[in-house]
Every structure is written in structure tokens, then in C-alpha cells.
N, C-alpha and C. Protein backbone atom coordinates (compact mmCIF):
# COMPACT_ATOMS: atom_id res chain seq x y z
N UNK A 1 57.08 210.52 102.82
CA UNK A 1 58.01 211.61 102.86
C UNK A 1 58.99 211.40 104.00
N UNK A 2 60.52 211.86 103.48
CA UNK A 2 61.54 211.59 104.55
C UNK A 2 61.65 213.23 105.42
N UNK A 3 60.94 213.04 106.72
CA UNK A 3 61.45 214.01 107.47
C UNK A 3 62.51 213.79 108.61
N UNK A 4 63.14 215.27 108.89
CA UNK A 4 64.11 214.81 110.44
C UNK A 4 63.42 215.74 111.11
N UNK A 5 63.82 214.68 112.55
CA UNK A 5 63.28 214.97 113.86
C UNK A 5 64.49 215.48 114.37
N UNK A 6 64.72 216.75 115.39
CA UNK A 6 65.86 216.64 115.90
C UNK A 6 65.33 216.69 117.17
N UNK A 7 66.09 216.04 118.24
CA UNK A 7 65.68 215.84 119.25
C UNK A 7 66.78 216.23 120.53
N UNK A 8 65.80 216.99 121.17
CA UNK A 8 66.92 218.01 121.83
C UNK A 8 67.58 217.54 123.27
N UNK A 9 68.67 217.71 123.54
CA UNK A 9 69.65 217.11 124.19
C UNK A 9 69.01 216.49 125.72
N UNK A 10 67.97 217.10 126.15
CA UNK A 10 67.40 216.65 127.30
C UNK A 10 66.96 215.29 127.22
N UNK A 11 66.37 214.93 125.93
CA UNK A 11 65.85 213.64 125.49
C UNK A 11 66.46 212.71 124.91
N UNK A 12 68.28 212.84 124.38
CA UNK A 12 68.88 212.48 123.62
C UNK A 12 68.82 211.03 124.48
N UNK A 13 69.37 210.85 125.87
CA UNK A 13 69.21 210.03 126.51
C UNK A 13 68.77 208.65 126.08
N UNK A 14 67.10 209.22 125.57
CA UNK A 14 66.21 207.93 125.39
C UNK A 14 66.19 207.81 124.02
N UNK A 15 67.08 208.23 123.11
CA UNK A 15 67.45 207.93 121.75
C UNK A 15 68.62 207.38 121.45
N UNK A 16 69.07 206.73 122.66
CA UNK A 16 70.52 206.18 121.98
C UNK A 16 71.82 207.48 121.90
N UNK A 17 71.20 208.64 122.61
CA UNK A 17 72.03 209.96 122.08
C UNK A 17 71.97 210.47 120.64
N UNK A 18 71.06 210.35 119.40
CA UNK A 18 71.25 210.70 119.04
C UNK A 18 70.53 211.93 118.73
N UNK A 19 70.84 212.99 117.59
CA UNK A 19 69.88 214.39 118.02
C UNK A 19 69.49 214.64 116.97
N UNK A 20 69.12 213.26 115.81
CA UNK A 20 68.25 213.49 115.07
C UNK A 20 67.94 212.22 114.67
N UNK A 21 66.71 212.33 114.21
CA UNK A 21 66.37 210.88 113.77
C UNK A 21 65.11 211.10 112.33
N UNK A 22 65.26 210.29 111.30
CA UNK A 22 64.39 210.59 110.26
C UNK A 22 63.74 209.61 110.21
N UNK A 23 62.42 210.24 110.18
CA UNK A 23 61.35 208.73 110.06
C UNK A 23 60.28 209.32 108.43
N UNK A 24 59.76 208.32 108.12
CA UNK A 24 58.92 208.70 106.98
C UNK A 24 57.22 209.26 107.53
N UNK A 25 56.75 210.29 106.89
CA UNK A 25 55.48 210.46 107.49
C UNK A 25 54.70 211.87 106.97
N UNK A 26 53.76 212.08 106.97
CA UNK A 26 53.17 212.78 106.05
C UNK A 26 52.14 214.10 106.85
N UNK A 27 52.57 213.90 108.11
CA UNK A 27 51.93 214.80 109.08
C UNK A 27 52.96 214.93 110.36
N UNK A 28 52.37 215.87 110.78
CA UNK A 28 53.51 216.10 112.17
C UNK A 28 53.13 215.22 112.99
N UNK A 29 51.78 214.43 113.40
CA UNK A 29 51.30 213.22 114.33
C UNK A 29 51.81 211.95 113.78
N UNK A 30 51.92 212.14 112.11
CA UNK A 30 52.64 210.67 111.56
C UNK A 30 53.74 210.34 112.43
N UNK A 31 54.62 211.94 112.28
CA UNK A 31 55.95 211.84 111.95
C UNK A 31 56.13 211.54 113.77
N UNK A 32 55.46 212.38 114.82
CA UNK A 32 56.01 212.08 116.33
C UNK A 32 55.39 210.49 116.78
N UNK A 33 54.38 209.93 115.86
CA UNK A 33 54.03 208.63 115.87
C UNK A 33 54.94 207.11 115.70
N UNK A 34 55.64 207.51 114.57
CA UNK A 34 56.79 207.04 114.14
C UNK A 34 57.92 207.15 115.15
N UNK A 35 58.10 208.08 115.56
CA UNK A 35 59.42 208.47 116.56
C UNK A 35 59.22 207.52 117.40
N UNK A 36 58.08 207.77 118.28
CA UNK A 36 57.44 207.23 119.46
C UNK A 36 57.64 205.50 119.09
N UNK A 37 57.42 204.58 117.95
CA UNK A 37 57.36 203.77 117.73
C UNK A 37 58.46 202.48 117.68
N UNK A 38 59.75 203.49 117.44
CA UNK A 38 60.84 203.53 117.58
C UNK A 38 61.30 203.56 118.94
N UNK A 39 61.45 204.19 120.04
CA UNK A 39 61.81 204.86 120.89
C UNK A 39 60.60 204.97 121.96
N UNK A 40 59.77 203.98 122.38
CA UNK A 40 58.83 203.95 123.11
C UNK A 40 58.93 204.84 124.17
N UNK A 41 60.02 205.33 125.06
CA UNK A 41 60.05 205.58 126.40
C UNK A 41 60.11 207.25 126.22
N UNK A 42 59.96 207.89 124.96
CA UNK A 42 59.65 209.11 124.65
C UNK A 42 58.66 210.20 124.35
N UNK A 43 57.34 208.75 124.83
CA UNK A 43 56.20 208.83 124.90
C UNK A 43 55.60 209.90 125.79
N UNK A 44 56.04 209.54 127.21
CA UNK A 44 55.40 210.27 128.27
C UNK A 44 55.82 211.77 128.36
N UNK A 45 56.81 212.01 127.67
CA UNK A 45 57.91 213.49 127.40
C UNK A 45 57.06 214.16 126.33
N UNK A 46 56.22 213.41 125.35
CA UNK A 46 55.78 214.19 124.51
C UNK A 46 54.37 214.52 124.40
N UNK A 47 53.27 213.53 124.77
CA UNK A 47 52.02 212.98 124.90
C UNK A 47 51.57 212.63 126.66
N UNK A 48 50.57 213.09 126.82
CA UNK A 48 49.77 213.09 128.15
C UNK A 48 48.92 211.64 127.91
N UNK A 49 48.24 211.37 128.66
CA UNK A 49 47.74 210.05 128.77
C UNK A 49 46.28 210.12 128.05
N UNK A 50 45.54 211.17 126.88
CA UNK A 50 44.80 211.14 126.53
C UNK A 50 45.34 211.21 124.94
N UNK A 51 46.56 211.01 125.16
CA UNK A 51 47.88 211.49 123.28
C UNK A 51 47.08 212.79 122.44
N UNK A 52 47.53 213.67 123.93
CA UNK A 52 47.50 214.94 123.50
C UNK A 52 49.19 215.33 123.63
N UNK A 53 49.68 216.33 122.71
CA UNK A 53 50.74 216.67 122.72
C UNK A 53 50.58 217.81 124.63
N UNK A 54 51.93 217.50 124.99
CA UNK A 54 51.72 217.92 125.86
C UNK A 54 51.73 219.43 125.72
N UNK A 55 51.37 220.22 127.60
CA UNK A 55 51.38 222.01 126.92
C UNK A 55 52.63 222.43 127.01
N UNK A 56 53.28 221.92 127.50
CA UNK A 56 55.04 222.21 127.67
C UNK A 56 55.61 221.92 126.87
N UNK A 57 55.65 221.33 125.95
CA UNK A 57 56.15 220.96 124.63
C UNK A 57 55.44 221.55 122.81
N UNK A 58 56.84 222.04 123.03
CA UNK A 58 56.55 222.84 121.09
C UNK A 58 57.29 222.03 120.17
N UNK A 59 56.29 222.07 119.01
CA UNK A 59 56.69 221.47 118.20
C UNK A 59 56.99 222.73 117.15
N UNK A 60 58.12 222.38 116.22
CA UNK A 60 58.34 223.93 115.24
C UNK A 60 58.31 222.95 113.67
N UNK A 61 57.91 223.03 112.81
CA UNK A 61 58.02 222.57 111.27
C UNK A 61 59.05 223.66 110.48
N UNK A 62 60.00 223.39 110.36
CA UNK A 62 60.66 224.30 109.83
C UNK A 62 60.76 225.82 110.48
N UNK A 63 61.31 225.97 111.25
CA UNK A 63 61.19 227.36 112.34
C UNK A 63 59.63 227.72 112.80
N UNK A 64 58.83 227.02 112.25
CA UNK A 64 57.30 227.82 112.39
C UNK A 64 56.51 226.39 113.42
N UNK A 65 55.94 227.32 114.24
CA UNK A 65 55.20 226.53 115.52
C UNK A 65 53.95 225.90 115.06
N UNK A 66 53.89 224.76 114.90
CA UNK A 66 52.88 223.72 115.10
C UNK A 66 51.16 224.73 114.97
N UNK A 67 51.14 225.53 116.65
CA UNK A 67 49.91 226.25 117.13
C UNK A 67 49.49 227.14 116.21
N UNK A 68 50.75 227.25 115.10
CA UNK A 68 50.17 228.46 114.08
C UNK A 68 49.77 227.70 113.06
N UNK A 69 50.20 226.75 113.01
CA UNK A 69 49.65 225.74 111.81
C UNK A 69 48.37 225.17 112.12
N UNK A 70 48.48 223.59 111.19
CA UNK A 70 47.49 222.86 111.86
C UNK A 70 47.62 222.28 113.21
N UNK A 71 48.65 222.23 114.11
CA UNK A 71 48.89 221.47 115.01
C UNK A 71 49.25 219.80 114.62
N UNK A 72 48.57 219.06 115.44
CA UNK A 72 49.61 217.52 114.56
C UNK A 72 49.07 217.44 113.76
N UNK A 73 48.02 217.54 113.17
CA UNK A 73 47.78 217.57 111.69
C UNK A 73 48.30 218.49 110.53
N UNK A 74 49.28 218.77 111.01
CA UNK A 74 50.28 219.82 109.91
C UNK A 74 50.66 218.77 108.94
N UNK A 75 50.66 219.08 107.70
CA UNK A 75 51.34 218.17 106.22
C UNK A 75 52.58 218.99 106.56
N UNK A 76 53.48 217.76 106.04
CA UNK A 76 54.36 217.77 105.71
C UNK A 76 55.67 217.68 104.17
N UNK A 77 55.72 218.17 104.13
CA UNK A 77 56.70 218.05 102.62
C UNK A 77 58.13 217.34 103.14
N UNK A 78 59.28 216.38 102.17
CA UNK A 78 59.85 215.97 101.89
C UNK A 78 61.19 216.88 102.39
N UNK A 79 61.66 216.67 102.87
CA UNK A 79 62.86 217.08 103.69
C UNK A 79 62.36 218.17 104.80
N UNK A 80 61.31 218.27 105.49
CA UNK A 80 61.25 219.28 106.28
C UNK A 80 61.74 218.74 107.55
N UNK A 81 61.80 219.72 108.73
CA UNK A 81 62.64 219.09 109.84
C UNK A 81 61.78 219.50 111.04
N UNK A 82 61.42 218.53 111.45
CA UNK A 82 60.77 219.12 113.14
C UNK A 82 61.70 219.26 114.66
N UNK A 83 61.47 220.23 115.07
CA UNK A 83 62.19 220.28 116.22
C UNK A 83 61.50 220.33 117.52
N UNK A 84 61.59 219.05 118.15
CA UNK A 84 61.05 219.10 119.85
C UNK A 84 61.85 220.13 120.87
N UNK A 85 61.21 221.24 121.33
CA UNK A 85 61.64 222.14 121.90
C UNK A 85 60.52 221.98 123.57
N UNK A 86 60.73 221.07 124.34
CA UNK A 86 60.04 221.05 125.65
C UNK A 86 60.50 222.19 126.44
N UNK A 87 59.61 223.34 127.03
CA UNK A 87 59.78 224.68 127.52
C UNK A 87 60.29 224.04 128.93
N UNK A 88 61.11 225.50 129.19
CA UNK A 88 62.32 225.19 130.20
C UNK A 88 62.02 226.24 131.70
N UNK A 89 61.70 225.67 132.84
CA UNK A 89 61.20 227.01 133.78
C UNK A 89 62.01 226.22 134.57
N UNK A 90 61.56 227.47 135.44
CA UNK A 90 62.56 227.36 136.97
C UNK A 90 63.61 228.77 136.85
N UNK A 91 64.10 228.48 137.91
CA UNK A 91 65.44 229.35 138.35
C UNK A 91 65.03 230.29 139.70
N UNK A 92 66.06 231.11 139.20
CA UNK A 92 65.55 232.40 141.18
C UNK A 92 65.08 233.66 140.79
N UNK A 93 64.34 234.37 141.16
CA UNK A 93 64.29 235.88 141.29
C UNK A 93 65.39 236.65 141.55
N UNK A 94 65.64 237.66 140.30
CA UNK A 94 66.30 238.20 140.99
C UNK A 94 66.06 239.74 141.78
């Protein structure tokens, strides 16, 4: 199955810039497996050193979060689109 990845501007960097990329794959671990395979250095942004998805990083299957699904074992259907959304902190009190 052909899914897209879109990959969000913080990471575009280590994709050549681009902010989507379609790889073939039949699970959400296929599909960030594939990415990763491609694009080695996008590894440590997504996966901890035991290739657990990290906790700062959401994955969405079509607007809907990974954690409500199966997690990387979510199936996938034929044009669906995943979006890497790595959570964003910091700033000041006001």
C-alpha cells in the first residue's frame, strides 16, 4: 500500500526539504521503517535507542492518533497519510 508521510518542517532539513514523502507499507511501523530507511538520520527524532517511538512524538493516521489506535501496529489502507507531529514546549510565563 502507497502511503504519505508528511514530515513537518522541523525535520524537513534531514529530508532533502521535502514535506512529504510516500513509501509503501502496510502498518504505521512499516511505513516509519521505510522512512527511516531512506533517510537514516531521522532515526534518533523518531525512535529512542530501544525503537520505541519516542514520548514526544505523535503520530496521527489520518487526523486520528496512533495511542487511540493500535499504535505502530496500526494497518494501514491505500492512500492514507501519516503525520509526524513532535510536541513543541518551552517559552515564558506569563
Amino acid at each position: 500500500m502507497k502511503v504519505v508521510i508528511q514530515i513537518p518542517s522541523a525535520l524537513r532539513a534531514l529530508t532533502g526539504n521535502l514535506y512529504k514523502v510516500e513509501v509503501e507499507a502496510e502498518s504505521v511501523g512499516e511505513a516509519l521503517t521505510a522512512l527511516i530507511d531512506r533517510y537514516p538520520s531521522l532515526s534518533r527524532y523518531i525512535f529512542d535507542e530501544q525503537q520505541r517511538l519516542r514520548s514526544f512524538v505523535n503520530i496521527f493516521v489520518n487526523d486520528t492518533d496512533i495511542k487511540t489506535l493500535n499504535g505502530l501496529d496500526t494497518r494501514l489502507k491505500d492512500s492514507d497519510r501519516l503525520l509526524i507531529l513532535p510536541a513543541i514546549s518551552g517559552g515564558r510565563a506569563l
